[in-house]
N, C-alpha and C. Protein backbone atom coordinates (compact mmCIF):
# COMPACT_ATOMS: atom_id res chain seq x y z
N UNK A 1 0.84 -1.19 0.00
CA UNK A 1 0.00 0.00 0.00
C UNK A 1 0.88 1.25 0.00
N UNK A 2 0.35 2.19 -0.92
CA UNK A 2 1.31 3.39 -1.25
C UNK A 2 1.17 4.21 0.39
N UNK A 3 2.09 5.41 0.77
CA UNK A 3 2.06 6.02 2.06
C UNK A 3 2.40 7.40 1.40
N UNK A 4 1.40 8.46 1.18
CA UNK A 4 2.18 9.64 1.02
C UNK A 4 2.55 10.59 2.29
N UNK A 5 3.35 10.95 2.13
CA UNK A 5 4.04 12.26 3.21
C UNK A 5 4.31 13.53 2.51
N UNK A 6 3.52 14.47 2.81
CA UNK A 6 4.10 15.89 2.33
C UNK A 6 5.57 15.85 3.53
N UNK A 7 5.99 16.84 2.36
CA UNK A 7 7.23 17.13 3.16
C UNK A 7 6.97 18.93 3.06
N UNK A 8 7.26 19.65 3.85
CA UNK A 8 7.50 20.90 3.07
C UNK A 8 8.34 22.00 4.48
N UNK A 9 9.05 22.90 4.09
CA UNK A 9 9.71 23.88 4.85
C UNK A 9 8.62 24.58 5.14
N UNK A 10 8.64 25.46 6.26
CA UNK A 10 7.54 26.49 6.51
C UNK A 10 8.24 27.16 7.64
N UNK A 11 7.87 28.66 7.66
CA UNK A 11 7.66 29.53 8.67
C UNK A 11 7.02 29.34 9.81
N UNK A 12 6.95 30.26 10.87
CA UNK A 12 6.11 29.92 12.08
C UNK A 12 4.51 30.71 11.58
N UNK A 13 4.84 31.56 10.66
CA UNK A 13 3.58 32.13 9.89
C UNK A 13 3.30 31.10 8.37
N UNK A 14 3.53 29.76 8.82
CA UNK A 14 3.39 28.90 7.49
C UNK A 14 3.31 29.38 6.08
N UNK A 15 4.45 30.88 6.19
CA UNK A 15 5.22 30.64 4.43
C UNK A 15 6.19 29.69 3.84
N UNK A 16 5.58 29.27 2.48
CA UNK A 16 6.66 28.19 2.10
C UNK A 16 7.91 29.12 1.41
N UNK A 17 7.79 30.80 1.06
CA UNK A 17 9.08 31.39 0.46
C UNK A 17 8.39 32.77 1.03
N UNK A 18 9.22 33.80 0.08
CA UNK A 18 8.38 35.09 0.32
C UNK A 18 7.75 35.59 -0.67
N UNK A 19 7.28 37.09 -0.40
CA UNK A 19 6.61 37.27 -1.18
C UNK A 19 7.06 37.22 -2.87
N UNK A 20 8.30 37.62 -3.36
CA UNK A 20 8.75 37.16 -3.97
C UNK A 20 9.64 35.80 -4.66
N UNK A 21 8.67 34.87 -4.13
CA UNK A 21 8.57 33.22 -3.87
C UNK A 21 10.17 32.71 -3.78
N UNK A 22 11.24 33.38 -3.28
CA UNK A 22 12.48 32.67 -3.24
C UNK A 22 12.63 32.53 -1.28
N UNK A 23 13.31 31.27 -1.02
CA UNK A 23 13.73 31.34 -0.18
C UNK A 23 13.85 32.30 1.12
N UNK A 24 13.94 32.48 2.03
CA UNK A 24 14.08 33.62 3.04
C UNK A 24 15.27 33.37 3.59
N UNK A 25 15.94 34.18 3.61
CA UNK A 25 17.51 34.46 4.53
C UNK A 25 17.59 35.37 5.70
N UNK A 26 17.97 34.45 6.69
CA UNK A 26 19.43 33.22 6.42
C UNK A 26 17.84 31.96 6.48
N UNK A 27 18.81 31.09 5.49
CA UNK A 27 17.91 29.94 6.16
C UNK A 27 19.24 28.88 6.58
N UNK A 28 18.59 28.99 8.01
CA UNK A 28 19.44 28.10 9.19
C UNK A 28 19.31 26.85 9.21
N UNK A 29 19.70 26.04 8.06
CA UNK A 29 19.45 24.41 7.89
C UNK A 29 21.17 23.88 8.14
N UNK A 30 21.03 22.79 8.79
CA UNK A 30 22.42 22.67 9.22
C UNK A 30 22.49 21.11 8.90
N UNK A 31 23.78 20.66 9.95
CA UNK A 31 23.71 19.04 9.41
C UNK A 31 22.77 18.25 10.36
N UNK A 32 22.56 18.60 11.73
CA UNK A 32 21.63 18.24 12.06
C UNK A 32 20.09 17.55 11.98
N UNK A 33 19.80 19.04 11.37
CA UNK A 33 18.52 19.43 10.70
C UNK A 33 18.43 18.23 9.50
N UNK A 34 19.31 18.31 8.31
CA UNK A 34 19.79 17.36 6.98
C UNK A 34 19.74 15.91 7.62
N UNK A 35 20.70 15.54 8.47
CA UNK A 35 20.67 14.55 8.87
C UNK A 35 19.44 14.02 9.68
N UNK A 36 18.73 14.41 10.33
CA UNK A 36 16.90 13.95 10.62
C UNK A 36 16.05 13.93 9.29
N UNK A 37 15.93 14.40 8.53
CA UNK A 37 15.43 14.62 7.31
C UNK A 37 15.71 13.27 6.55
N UNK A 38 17.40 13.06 6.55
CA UNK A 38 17.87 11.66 5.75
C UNK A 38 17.13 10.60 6.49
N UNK A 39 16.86 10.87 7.71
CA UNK A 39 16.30 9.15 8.26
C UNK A 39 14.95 8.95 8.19
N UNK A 40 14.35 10.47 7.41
CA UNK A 40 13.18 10.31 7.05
C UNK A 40 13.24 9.64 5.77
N UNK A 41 13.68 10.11 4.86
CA UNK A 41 13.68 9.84 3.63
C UNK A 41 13.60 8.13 3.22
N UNK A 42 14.54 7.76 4.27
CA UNK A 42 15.06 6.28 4.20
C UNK A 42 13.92 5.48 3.65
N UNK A 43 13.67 4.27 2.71
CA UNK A 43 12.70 3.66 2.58
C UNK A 43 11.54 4.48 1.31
N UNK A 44 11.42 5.80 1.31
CA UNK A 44 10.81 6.24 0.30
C UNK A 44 11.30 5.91 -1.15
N UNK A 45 10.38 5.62 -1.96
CA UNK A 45 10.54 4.93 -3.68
C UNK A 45 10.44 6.12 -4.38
N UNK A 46 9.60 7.31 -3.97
CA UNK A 46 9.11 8.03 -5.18
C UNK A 46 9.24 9.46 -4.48
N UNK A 47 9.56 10.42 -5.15
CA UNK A 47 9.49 11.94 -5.00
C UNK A 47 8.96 12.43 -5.70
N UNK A 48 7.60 12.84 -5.00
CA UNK A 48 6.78 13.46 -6.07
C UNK A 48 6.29 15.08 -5.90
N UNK A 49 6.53 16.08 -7.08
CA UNK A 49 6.89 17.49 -6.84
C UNK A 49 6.41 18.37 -7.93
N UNK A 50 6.26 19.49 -7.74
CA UNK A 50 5.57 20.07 -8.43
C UNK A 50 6.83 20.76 -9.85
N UNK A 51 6.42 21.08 -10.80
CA UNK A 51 7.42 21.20 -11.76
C UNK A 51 8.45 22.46 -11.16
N UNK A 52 7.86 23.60 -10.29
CA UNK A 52 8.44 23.94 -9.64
C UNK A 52 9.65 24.18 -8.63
N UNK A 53 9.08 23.19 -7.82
CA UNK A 53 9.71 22.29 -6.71
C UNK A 53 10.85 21.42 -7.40
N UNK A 54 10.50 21.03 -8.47
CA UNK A 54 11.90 20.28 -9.18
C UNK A 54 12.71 21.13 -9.83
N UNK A 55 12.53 22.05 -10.38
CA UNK A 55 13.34 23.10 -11.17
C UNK A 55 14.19 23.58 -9.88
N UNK A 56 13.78 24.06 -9.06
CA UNK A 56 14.59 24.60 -7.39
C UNK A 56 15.37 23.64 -6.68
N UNK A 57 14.96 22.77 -6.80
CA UNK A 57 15.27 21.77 -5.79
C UNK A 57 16.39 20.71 -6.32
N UNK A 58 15.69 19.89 -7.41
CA UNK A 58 16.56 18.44 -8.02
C UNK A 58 17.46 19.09 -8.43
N UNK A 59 18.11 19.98 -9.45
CA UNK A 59 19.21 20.51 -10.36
C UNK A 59 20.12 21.02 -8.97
N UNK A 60 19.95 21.32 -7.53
CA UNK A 60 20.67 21.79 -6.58
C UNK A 60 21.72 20.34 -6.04
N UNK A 61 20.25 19.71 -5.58
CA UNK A 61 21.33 18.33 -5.33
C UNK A 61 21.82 17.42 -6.21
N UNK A 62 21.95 17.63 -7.35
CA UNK A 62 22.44 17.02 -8.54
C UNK A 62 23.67 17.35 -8.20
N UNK A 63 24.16 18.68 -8.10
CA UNK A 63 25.29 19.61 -8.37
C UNK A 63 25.89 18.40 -7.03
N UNK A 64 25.06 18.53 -5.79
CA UNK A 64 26.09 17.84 -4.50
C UNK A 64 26.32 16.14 -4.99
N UNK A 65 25.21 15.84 -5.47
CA UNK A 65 25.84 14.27 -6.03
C UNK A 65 26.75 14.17 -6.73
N UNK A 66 27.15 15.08 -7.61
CA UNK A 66 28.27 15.00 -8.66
C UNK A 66 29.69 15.48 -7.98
N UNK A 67 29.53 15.93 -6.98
CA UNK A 67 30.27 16.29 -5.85
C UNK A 67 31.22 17.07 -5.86
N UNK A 68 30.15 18.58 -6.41
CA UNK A 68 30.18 19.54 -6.60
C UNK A 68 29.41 20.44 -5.64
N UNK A 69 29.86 21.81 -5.31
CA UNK A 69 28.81 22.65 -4.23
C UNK A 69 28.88 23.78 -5.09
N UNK A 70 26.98 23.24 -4.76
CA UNK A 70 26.24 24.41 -5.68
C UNK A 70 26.50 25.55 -5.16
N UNK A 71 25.75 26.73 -6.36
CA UNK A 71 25.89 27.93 -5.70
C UNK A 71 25.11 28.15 -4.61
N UNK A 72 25.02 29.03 -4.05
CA UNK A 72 25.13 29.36 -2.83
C UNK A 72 24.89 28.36 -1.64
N UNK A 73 26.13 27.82 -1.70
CA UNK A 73 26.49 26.95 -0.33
C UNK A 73 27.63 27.40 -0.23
N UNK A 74 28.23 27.59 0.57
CA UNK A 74 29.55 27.54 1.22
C UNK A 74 30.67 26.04 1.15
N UNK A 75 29.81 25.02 1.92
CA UNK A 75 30.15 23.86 2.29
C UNK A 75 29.13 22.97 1.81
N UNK A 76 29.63 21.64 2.25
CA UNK A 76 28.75 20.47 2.04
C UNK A 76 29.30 19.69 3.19
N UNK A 77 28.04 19.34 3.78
CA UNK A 77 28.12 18.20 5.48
C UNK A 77 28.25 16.55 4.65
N UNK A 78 28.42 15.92 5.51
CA UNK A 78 27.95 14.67 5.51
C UNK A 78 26.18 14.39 5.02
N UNK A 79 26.15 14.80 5.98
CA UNK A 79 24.44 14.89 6.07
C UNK A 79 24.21 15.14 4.27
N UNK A 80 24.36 16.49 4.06
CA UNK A 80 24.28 16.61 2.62
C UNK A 80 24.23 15.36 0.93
N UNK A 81 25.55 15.37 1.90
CA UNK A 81 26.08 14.59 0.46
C UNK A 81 25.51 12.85 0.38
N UNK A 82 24.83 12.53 2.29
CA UNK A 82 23.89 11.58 1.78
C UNK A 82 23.08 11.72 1.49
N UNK A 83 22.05 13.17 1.65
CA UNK A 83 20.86 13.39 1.10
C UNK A 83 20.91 13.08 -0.04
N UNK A 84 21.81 13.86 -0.84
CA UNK A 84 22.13 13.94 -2.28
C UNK A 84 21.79 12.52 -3.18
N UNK A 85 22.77 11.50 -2.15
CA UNK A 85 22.27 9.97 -2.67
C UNK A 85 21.42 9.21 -2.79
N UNK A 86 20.66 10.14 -1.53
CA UNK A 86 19.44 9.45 -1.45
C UNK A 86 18.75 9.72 -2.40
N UNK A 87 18.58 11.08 -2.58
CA UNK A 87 17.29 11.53 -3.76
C UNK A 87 17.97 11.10 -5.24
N UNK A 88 19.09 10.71 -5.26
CA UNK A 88 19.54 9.80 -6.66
C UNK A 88 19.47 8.66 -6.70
N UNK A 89 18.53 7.62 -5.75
CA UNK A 89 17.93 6.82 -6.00
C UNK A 89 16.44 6.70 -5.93
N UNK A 90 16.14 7.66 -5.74
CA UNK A 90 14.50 7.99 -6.29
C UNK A 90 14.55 8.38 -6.91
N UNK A 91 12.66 7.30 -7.57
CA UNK A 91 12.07 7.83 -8.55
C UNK A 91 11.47 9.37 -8.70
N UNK A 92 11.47 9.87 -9.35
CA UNK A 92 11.25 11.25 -9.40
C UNK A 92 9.55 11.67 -10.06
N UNK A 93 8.68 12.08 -9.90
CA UNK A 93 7.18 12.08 -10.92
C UNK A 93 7.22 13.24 -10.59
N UNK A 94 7.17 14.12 -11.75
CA UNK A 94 6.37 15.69 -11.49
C UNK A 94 5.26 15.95 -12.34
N UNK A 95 4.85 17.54 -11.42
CA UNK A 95 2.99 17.85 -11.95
C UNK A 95 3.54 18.89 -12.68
N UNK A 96 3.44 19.28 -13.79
CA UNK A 96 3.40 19.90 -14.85
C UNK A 96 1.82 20.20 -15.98
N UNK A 97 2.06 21.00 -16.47
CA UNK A 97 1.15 21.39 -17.66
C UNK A 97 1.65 21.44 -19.03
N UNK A 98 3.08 21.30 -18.95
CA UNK A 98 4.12 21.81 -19.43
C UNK A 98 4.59 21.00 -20.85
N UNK A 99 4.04 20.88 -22.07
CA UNK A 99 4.12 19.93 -22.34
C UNK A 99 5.95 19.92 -22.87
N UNK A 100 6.47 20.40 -22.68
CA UNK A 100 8.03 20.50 -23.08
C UNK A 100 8.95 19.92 -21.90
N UNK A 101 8.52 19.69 -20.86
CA UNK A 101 8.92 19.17 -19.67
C UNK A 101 9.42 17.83 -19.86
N UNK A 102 10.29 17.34 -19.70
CA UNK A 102 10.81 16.30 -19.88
C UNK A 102 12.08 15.52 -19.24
N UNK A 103 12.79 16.06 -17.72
CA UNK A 103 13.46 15.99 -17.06
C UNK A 103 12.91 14.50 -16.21
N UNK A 104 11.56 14.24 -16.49
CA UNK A 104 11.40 13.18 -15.35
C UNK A 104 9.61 12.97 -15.48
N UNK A 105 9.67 11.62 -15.39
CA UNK A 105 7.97 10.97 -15.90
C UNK A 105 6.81 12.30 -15.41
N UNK A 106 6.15 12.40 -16.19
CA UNK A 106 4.85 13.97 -15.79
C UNK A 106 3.89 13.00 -15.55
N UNK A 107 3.32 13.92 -14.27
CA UNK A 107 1.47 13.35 -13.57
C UNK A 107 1.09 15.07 -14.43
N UNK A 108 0.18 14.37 -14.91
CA UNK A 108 -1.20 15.49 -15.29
C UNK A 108 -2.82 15.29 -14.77
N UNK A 109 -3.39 16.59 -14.96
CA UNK A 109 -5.05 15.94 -14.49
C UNK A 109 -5.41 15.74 -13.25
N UNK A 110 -6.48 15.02 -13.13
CA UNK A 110 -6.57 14.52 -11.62
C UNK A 110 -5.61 13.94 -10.99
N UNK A 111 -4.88 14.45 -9.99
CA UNK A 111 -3.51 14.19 -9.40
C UNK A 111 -3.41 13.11 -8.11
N UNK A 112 -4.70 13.22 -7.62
CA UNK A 112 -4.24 12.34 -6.40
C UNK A 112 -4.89 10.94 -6.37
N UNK A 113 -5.70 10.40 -7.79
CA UNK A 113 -5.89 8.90 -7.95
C UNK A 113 -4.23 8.71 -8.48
N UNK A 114 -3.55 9.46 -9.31
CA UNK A 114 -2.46 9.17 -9.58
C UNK A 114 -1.43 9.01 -8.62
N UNK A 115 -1.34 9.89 -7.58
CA UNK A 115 -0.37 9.68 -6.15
C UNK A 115 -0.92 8.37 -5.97
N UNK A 116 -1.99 8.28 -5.43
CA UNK A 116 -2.59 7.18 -4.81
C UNK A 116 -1.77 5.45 -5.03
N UNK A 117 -1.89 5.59 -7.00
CA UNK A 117 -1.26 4.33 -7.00
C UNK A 117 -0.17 4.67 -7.49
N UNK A 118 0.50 4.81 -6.96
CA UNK A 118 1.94 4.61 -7.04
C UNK A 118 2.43 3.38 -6.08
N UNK A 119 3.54 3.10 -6.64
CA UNK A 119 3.66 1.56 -5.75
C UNK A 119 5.05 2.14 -4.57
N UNK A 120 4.82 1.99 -3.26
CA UNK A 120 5.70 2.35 -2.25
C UNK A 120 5.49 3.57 -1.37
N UNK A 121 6.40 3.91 -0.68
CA UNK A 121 6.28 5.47 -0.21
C UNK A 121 6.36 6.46 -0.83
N UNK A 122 5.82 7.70 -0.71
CA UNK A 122 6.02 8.72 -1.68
C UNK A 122 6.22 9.94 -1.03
N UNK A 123 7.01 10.86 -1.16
CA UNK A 123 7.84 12.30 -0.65
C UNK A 123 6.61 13.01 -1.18
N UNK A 124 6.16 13.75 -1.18
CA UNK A 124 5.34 14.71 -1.95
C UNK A 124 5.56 16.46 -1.41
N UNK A 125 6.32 16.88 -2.28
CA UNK A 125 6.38 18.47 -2.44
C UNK A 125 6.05 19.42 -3.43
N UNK A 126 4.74 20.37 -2.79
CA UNK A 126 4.53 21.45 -3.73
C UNK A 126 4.08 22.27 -3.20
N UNK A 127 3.72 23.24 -3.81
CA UNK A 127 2.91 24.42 -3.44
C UNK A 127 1.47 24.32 -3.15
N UNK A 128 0.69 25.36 -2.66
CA UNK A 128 -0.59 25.40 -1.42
C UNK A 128 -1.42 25.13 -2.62
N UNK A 129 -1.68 25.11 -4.07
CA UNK A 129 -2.42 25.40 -5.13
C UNK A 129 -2.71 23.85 -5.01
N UNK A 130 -1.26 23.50 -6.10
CA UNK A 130 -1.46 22.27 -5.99
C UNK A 130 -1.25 20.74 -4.93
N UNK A 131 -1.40 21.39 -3.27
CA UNK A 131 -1.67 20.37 -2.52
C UNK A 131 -2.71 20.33 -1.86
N UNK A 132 -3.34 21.58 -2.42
CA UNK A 132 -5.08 21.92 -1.58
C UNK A 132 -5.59 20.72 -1.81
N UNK A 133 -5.78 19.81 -3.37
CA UNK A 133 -6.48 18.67 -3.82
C UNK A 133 -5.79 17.90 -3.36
N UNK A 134 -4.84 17.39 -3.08
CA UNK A 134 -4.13 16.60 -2.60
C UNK A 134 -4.36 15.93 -1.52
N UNK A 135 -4.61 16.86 -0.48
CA UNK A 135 -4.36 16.73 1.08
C UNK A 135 -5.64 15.22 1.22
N UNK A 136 -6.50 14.89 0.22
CA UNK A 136 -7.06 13.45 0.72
C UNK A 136 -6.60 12.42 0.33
N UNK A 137 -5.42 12.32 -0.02
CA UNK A 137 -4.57 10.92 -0.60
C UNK A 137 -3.74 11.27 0.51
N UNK A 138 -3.14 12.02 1.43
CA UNK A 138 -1.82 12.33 2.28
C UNK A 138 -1.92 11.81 3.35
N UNK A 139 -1.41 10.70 3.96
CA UNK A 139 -1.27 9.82 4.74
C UNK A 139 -0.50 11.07 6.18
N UNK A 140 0.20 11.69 5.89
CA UNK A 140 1.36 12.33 6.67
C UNK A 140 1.90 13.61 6.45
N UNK A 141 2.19 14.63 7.42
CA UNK A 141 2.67 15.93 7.19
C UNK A 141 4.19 15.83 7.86
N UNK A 142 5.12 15.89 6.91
CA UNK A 142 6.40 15.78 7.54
C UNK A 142 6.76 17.85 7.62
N UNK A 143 6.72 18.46 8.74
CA UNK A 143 6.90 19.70 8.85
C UNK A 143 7.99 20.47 9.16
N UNK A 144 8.97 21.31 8.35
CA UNK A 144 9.86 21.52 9.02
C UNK A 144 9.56 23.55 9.45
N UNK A 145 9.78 23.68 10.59
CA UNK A 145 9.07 24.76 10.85
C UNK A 145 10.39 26.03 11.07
N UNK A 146 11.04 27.00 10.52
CA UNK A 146 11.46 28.11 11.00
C UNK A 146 11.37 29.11 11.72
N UNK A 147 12.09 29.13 13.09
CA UNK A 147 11.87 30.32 13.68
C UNK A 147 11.73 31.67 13.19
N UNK A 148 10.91 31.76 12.30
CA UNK A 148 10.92 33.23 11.94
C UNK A 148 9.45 34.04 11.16
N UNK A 149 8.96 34.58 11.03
CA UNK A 149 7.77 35.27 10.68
C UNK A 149 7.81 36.41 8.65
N UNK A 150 7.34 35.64 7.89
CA UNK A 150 7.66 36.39 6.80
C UNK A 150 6.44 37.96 6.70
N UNK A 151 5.07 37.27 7.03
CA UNK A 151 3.79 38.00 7.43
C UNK A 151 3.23 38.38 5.45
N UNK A 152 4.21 37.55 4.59
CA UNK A 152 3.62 37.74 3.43
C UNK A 152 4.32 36.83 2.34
N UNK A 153 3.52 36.16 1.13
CA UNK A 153 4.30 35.30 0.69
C UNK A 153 3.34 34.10 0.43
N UNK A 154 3.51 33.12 -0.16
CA UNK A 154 2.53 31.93 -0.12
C UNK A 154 2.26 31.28 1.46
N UNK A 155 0.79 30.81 1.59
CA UNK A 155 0.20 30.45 2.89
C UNK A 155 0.81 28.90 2.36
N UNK A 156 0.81 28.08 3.40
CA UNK A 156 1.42 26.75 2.72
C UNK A 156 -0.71 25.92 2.81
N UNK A 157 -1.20 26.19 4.29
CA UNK A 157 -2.40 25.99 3.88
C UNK A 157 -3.63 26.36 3.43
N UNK A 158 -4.29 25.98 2.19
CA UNK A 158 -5.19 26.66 2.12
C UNK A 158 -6.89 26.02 1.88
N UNK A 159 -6.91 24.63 2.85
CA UNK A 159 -7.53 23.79 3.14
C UNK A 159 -7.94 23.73 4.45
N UNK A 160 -9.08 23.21 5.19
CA UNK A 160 -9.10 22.91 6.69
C UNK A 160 -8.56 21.77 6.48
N UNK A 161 -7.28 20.92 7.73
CA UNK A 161 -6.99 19.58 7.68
C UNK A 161 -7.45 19.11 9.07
N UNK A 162 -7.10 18.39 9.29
CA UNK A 162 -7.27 16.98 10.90
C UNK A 162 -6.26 16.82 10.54
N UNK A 163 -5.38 17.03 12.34
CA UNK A 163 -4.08 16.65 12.07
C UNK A 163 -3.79 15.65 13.36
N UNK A 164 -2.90 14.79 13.29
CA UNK A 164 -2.71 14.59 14.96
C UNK A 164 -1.40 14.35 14.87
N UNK A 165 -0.62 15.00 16.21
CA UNK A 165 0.50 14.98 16.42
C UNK A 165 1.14 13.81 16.49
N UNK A 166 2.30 13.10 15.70
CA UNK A 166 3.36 11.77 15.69
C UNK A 166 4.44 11.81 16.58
N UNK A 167 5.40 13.07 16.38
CA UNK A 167 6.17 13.55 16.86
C UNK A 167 7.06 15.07 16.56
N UNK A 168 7.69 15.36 17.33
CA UNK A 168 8.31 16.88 16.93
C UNK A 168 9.94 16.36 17.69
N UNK A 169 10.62 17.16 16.99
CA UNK A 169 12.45 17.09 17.06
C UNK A 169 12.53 18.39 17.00
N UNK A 170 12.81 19.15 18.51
CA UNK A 170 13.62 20.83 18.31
C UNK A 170 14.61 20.85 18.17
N UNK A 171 15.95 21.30 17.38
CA UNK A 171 17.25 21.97 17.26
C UNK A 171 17.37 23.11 17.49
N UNK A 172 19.09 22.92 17.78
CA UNK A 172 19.47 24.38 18.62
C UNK A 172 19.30 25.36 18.03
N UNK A 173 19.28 25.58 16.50
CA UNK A 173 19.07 26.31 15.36
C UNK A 173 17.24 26.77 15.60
N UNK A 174 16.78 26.50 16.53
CA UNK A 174 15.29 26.45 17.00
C UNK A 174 14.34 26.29 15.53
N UNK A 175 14.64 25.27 14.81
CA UNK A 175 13.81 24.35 13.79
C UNK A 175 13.08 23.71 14.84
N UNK A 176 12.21 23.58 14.01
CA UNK A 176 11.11 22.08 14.87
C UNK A 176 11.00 21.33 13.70
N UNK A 177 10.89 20.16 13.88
CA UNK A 177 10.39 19.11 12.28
C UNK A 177 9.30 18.20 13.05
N UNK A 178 8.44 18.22 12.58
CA UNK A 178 6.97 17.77 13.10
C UNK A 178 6.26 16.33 12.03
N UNK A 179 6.27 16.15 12.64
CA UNK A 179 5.42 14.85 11.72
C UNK A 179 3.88 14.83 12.45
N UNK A 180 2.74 14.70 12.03
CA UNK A 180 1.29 14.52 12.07
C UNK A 180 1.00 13.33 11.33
N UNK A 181 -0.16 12.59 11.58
CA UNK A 181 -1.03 11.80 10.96
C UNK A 181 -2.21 12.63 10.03
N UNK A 182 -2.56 12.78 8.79
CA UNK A 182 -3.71 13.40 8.36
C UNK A 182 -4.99 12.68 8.48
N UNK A 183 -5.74 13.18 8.85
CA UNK A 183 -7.41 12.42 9.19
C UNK A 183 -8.01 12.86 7.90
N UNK A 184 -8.92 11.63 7.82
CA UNK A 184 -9.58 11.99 6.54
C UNK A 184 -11.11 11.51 6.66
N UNK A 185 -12.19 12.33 6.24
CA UNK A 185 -13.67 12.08 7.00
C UNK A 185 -13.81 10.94 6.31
């Protein structure tokens, strides 16, 4: 039976970037932080992401698998450079419209009979648009939360959910990473 888990970064005001949808600085991700994340990952088959989310994201840790440091990093941890491996042995599926897209198998259409069967665990990262429909195939909210307040920028929810608490991990970097169960009526 497939298991999806959103994964997603967020604010304490649950922005996933700012208002000008890049990143917020500093962002205080360390090896710590990387390394809890990797023991999440462990066991997942599929990463599934919005065409977005892959354009930002996959082409970054490509650069650390090839074992190279992308731009703007300084360094590369341990932690890192197994992430890196990890997500180079997942399968990769992105949501696109796009028909020129071609970096990695495309979900189109109704999206979450398609999550649904996928065979194994599945990562799932995107934006509030396209995980509003989502959120009733989502087994799990893997949360990683930043001490900090943007007050503008994408809301990450824009659904009522049922959540129930699994567990939370604070770092000194005052991250929290939260995991929930999603309820579904």
């Amino acid at each position: 039976m497939t298991r999806i888990v959103a994964h997603m970064q967020t604010t304490l005001d649950h922005r996933i970037a700012t208002a000008d949808g890049t990143f917020w600085q500093p962002f205080d991700w360390g090896e710590r932080e990387q390394a809890h994340i990797n023991d999440c990952y462990r066991g997942v088959g599929t990463w599934a992401m919005s065409r977005v989310h892959y354009e930002a994201i996959v082409p970054w840790w490509e650069e650390v698998a090839a074992g190279r440091v992308p731009p703007g990093a300084d360094t590369l941890t341990p932690a890192d450079v197994e992430f890196s491996t990890l997500l180079s042995g997942l399968r990769k599926v992105v949501f696109t419209n796009d028909p020129t897209f071609a970096a990695a198998p495309v979900l189109r259409g109704d999206l979450a009979p398609q999550l649904a069967a996928l065979d194994g665990d599945v990562v799932l990262s995107a934006g509030p648009a396209t995980l509003a429909p989502l959120w009733p195939v989502v087994d799990e909210l893997l949360l990683a939360v930043h001490p900090l307040v943007l007050a503008s920028g994408p809301a990450l929810f824009t659904v009522p959910l049922s959540l129930s608490h699994l567990s939370t991990t604070t770092f000194p970097s005052g991250i929290q990473v939260t995991r929930y169960a999603v309820h579904h009526p």
